[in-house]
N, C-alpha and C. Protein backbone atom coordinates (compact mmCIF):
# COMPACT_ATOMS: atom_id res chain seq x y z
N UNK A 1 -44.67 18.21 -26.32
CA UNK A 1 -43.72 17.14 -26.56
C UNK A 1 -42.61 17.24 -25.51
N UNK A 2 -42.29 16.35 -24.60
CA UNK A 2 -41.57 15.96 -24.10
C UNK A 2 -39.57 15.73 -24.51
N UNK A 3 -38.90 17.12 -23.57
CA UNK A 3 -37.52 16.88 -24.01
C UNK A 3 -36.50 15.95 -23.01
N UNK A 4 -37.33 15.23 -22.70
CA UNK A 4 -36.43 14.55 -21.44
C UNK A 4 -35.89 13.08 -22.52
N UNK A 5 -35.14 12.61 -22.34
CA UNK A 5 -34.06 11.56 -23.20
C UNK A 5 -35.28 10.55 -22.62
N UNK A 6 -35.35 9.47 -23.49
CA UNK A 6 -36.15 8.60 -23.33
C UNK A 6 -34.87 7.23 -22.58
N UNK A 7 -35.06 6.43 -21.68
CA UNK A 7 -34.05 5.53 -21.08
C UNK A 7 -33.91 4.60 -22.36
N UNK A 8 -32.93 4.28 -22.01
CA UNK A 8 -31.75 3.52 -23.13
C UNK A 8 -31.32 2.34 -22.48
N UNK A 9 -31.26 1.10 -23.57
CA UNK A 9 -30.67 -0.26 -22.55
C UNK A 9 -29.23 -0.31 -23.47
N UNK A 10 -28.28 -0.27 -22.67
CA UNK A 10 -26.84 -0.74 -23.50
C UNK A 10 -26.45 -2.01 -22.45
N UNK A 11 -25.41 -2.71 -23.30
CA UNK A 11 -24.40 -3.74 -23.19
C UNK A 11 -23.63 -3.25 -22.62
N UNK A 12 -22.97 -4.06 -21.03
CA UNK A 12 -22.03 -3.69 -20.37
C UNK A 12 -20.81 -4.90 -20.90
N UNK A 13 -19.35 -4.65 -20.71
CA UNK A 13 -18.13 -5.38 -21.55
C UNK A 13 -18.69 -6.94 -21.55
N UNK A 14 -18.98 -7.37 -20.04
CA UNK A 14 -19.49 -8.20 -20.30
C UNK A 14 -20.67 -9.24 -20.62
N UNK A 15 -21.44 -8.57 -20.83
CA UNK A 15 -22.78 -8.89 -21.92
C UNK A 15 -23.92 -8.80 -20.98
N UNK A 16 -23.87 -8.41 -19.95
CA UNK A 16 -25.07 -7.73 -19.01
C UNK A 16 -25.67 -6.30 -19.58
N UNK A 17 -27.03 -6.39 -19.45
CA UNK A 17 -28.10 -4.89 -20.03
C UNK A 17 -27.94 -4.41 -18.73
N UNK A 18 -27.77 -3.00 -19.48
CA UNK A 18 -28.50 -2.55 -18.09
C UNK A 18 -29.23 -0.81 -18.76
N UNK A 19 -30.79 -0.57 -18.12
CA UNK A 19 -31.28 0.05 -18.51
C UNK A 19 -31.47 1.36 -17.81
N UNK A 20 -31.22 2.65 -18.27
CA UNK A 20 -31.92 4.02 -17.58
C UNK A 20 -31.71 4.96 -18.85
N UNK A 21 -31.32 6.42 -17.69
CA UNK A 21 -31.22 7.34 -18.53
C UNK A 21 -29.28 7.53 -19.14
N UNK A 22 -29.63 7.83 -20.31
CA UNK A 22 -28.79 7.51 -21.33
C UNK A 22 -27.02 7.72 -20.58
N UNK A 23 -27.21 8.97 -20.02
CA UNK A 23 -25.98 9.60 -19.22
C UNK A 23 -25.62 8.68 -18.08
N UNK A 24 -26.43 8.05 -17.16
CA UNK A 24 -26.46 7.61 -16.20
C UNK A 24 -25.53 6.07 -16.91
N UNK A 25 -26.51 5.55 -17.84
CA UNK A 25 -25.83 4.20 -18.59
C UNK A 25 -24.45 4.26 -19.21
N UNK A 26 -24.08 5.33 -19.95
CA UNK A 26 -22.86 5.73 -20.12
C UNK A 26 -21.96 6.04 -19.12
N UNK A 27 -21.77 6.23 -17.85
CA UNK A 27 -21.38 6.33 -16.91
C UNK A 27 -21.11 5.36 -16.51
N UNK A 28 -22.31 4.45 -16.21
CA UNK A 28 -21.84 3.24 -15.60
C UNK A 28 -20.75 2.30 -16.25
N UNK A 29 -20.87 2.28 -17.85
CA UNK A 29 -20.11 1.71 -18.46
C UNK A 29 -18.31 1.97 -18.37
N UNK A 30 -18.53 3.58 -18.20
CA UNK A 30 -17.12 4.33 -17.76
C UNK A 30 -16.56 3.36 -16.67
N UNK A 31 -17.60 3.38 -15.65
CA UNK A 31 -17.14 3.59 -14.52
C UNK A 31 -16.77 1.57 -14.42
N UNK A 32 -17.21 0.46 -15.03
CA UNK A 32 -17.20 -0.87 -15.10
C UNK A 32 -15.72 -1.01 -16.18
N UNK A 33 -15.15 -0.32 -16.76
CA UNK A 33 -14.41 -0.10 -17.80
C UNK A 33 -13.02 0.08 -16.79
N UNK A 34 -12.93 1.35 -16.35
CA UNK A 34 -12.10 1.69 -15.57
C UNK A 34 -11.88 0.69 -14.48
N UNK A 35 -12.78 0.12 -13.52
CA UNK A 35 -12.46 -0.56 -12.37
C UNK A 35 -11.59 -1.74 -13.50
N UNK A 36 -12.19 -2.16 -14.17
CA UNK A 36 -11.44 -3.55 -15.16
C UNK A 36 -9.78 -3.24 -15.32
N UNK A 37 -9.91 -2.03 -15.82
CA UNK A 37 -8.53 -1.50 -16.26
C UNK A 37 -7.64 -1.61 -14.79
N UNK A 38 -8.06 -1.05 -13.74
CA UNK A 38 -7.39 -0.79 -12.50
C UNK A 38 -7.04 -2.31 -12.08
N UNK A 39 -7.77 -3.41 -12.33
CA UNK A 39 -7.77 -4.50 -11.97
C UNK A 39 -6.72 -5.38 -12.81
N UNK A 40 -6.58 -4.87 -14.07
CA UNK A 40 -5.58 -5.53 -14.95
C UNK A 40 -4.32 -5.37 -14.43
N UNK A 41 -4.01 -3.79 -13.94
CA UNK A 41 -2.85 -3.71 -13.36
C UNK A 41 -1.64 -4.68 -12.71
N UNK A 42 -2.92 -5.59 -12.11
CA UNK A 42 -2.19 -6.38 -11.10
C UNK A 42 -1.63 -7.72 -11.78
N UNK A 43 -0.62 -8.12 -11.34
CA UNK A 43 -0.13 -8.92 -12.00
C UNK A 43 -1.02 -10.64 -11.89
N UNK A 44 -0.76 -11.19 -13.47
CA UNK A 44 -1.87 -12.07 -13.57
C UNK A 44 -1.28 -13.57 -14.11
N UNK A 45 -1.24 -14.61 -13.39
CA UNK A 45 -0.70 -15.76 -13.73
C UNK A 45 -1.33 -16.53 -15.17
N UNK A 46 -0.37 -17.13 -15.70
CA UNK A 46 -0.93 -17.80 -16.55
C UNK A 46 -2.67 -17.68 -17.17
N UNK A 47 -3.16 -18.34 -16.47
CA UNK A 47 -4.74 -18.85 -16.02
C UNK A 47 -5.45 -17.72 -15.56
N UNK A 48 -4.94 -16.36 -15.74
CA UNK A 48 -5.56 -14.45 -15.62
C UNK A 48 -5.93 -14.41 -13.97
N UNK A 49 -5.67 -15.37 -13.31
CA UNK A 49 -5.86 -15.03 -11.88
C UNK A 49 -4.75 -14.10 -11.41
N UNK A 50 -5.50 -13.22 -10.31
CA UNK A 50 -4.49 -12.46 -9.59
C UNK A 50 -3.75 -13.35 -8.93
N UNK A 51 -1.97 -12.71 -9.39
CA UNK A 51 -0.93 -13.56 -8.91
C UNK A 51 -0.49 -12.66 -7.66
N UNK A 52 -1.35 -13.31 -6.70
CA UNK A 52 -1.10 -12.82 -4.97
C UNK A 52 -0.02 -12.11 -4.60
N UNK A 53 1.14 -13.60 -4.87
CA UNK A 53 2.64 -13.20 -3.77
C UNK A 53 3.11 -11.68 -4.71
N UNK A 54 3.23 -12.10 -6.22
CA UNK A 54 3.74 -10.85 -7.25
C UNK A 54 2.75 -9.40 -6.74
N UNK A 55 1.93 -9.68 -6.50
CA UNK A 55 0.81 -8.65 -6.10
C UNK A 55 1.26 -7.51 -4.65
N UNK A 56 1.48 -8.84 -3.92
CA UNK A 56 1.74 -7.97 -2.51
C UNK A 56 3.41 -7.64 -2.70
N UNK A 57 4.04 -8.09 -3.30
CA UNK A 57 5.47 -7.38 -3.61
C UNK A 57 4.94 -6.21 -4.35
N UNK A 58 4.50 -5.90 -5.13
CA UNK A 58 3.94 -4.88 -5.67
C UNK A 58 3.55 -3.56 -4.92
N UNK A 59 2.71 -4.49 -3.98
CA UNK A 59 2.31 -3.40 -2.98
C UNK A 59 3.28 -2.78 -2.02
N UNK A 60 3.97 -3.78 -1.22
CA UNK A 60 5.00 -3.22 -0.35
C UNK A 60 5.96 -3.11 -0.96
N UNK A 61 6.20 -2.52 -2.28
CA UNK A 61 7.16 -2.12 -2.82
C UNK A 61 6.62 -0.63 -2.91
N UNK A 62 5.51 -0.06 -3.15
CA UNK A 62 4.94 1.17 -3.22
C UNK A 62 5.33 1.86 -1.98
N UNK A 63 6.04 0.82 -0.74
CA UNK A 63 6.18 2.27 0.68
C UNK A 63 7.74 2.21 0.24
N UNK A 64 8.33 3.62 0.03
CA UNK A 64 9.83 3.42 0.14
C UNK A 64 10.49 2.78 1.09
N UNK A 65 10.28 2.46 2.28
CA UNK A 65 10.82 1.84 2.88
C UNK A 65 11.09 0.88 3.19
N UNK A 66 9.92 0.09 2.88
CA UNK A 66 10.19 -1.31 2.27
C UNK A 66 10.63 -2.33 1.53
N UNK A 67 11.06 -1.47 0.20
CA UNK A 67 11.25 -1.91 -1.07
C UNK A 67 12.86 -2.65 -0.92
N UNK A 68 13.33 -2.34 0.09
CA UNK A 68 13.91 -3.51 0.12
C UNK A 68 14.39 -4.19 1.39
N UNK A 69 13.26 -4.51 2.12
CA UNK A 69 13.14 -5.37 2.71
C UNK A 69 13.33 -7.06 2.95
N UNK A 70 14.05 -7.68 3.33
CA UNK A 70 14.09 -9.13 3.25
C UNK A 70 12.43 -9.29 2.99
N UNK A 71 12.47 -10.75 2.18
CA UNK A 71 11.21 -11.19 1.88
C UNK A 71 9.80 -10.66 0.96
N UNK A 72 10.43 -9.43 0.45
CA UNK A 72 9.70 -8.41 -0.67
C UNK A 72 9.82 -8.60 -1.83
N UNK A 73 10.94 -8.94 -2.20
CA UNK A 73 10.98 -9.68 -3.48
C UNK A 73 12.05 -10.61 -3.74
N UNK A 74 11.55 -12.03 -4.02
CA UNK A 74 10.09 -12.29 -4.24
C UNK A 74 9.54 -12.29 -2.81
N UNK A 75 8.05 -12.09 -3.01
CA UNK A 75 7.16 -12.43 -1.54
C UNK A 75 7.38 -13.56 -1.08
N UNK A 76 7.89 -13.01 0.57
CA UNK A 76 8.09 -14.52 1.06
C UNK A 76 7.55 -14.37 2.48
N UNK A 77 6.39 -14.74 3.18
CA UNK A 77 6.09 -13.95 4.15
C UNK A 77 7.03 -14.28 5.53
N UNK A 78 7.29 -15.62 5.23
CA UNK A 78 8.07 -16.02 6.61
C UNK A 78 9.50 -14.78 6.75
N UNK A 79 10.11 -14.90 5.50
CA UNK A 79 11.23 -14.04 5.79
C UNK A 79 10.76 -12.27 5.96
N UNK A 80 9.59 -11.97 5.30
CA UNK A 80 9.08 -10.46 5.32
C UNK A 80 8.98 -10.48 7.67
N UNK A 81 8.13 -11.60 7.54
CA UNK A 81 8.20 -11.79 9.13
C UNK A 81 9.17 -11.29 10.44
N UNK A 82 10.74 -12.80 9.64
CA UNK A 82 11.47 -12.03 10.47
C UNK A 82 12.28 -10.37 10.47
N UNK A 83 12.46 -10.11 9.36
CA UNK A 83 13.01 -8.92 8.61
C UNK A 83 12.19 -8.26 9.59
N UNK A 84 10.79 -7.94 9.92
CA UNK A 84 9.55 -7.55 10.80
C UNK A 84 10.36 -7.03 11.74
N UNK A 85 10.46 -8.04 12.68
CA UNK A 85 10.68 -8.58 13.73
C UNK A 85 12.23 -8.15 14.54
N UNK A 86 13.20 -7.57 13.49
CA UNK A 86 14.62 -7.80 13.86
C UNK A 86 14.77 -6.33 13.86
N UNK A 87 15.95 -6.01 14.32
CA UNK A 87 15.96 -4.79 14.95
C UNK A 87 16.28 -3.43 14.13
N UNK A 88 16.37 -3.65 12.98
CA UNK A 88 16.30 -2.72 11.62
C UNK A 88 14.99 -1.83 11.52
N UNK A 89 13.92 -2.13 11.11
CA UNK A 89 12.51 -1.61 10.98
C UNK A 89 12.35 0.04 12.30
N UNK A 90 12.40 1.02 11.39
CA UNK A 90 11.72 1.84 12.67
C UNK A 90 10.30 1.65 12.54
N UNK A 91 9.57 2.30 13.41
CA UNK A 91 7.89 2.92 13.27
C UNK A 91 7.33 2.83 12.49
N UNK A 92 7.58 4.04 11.54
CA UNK A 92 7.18 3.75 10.22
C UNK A 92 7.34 2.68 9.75
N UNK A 93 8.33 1.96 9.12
CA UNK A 93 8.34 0.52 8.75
C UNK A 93 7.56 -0.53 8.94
N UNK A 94 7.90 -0.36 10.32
CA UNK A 94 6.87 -1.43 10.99
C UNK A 94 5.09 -0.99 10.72
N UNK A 95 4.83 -0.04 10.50
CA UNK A 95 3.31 0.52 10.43
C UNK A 95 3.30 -0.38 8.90
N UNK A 96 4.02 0.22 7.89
CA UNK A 96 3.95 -0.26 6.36
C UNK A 96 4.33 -1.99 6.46
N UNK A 97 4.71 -2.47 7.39
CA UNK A 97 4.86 -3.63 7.40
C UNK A 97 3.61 -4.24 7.73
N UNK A 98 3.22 -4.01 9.13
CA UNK A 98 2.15 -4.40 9.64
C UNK A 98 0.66 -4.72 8.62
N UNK A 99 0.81 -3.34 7.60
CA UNK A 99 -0.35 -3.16 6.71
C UNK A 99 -0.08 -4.15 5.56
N UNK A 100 0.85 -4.26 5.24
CA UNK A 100 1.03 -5.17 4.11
C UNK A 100 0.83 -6.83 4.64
N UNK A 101 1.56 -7.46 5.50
CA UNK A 101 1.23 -8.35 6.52
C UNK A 101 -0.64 -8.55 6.34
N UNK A 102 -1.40 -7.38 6.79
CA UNK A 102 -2.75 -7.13 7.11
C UNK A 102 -3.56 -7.47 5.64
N UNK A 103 -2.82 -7.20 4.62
CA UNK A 103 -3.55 -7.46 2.97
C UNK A 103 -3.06 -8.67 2.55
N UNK A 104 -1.79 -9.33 3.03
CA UNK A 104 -1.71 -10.75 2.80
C UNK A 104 -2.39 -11.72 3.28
N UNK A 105 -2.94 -11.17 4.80
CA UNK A 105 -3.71 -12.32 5.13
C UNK A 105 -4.00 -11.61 6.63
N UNK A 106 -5.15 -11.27 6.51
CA UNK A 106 -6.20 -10.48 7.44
C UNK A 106 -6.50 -11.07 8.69
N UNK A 107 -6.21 -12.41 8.98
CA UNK A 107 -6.82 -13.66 9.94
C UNK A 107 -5.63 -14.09 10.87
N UNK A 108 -4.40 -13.51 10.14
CA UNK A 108 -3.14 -14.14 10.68
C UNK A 108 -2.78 -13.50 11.71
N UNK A 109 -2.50 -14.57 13.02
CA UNK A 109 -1.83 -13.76 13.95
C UNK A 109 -0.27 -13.37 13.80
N UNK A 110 0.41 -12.19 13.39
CA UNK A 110 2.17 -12.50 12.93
C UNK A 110 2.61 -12.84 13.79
N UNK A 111 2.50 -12.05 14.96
CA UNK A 111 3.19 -12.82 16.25
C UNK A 111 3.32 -13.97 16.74
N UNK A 112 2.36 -14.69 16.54
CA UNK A 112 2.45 -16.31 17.09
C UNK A 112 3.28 -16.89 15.51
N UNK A 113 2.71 -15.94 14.26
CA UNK A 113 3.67 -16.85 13.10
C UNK A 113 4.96 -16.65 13.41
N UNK A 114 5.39 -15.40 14.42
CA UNK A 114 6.73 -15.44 14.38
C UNK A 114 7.49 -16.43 15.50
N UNK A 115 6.49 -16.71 16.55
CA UNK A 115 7.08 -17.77 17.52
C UNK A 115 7.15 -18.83 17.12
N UNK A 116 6.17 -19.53 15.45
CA UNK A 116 6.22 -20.59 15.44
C UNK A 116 7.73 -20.61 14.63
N UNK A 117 8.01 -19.36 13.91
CA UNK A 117 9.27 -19.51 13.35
C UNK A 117 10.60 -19.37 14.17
N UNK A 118 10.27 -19.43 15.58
CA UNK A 118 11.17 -19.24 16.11
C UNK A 118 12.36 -18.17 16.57
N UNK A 119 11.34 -17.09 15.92
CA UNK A 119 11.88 -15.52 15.93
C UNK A 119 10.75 -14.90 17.47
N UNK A 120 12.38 -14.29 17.95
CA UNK A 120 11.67 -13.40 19.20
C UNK A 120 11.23 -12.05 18.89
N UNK A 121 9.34 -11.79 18.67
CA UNK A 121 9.04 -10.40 17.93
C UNK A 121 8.92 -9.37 19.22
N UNK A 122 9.83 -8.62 18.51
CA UNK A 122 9.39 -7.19 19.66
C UNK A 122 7.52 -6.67 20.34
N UNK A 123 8.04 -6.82 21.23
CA UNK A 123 6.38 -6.37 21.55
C UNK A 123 5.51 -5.22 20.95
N UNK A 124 4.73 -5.98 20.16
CA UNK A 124 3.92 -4.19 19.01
C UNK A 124 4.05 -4.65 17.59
N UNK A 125 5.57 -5.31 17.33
CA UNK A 125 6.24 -4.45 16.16
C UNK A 125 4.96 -5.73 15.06
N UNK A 126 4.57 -6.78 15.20
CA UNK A 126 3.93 -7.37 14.75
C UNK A 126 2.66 -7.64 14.87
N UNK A 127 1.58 -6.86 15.64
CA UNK A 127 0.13 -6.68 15.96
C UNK A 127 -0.62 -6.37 14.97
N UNK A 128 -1.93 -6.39 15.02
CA UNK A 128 -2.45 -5.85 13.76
C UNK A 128 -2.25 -3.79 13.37
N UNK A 129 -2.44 -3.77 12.00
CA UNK A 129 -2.55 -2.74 11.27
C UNK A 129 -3.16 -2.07 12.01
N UNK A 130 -3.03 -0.44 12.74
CA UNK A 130 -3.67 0.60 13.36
C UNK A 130 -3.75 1.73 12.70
N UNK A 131 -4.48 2.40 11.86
CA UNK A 131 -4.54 3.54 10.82
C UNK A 131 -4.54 4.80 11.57
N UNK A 132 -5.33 4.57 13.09
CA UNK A 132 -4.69 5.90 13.89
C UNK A 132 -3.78 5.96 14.45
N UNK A 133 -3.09 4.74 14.89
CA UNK A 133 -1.53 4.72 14.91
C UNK A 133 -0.74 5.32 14.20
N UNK A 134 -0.80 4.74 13.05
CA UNK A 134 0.20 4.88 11.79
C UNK A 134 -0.10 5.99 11.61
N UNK A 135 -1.03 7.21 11.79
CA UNK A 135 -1.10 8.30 11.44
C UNK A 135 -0.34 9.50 12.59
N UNK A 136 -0.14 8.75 13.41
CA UNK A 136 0.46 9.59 14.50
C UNK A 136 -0.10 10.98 15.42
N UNK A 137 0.48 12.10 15.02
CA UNK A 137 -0.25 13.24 15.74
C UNK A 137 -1.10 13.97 15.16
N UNK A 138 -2.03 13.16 13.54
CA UNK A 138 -2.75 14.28 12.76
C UNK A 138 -4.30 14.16 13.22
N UNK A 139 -4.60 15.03 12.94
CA UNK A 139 -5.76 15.39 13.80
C UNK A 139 -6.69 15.59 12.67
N UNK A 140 -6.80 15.59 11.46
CA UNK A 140 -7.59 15.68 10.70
C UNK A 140 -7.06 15.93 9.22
N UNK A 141 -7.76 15.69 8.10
CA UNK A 141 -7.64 15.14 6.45
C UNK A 141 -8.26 16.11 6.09
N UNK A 142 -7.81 17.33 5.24
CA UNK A 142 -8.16 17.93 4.50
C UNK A 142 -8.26 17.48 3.21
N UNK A 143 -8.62 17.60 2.41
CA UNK A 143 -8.56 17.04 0.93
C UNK A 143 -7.12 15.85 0.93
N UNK A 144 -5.92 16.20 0.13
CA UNK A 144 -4.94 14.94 0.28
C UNK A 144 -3.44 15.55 1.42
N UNK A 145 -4.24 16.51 2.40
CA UNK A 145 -2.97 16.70 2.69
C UNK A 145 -3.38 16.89 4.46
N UNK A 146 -2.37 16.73 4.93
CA UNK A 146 -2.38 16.11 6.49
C UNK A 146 -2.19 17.33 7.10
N UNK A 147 -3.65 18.15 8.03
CA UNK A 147 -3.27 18.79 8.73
C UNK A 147 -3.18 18.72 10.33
N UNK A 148 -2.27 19.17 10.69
CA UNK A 148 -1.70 19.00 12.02
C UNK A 148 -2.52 20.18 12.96
């Protein structure tokens, strides 16, 4: 007689089967449960859609240095733009700017948004998001901590 678990079909939250071995199905359910939860987080208009602008204030509120930035709250990108752009922002800033900029809208050139607004952008300070930039002189990721 055979001790191996025989596969199991369960109900996922939202009414999809899905069939294997029992551990594997319980897992998945964990794991469809949790992403939901992580997803609720975000703030949700009326009508349960993710509410964008509240969203990315959210986000560039998570770099301290941003959090209070012109145009962060509420999200306003034209003014997050010039705030960008003007001679306040060091490096850092500008890296956490750039990236947030980069999750509002991936397609956008800032620089030309900032000429059309009529703001003169420093050369750089508005280009796209560079993750080996922004990381500077580290040379490699140990588990969560940056070794040099």
């Amino acid at each position: 007689m055979s001790t191996e678990p025989r596969d199991v079909t369960m109900r996922l939250p939202n009414g999809d089967r899905i069939t294997g071995h029992p551990d594997a199905a319980r897992a998945m359910i964990a794991a469809v449960d949790a992403a939901e939860e992580r997803r609720m987080r975000w703030p949700r208009r009326d009508d349960g859609e993710l509410d964008a602008a509240r969203a990315t204030t959210m986000l560039a509120r998570g770099f301290p240095s941003l959090r209070l930035a012109d145009g962060v709250t509420p999200w306003n990108a034209d003014r997050f733009v010039a705030w960008l752009a003007g001679p306040a922002p060091s490096a850092g800033m500008a890296h956490a700017g750039r990236f947030v900029l980069g999750v509002w809208n991936p397609r956008a050139d800032w620089a030309e948004v900032a000429r059309e607004l009529g703001i003169d952008a420093a050369e750089g300070r508005l280009g796209k998001f560079d993750l080996f930039a922004a990381m500077g002189g580290a040379r490699c990721v140990r588990g969560s901590a940056l070794v040099r």
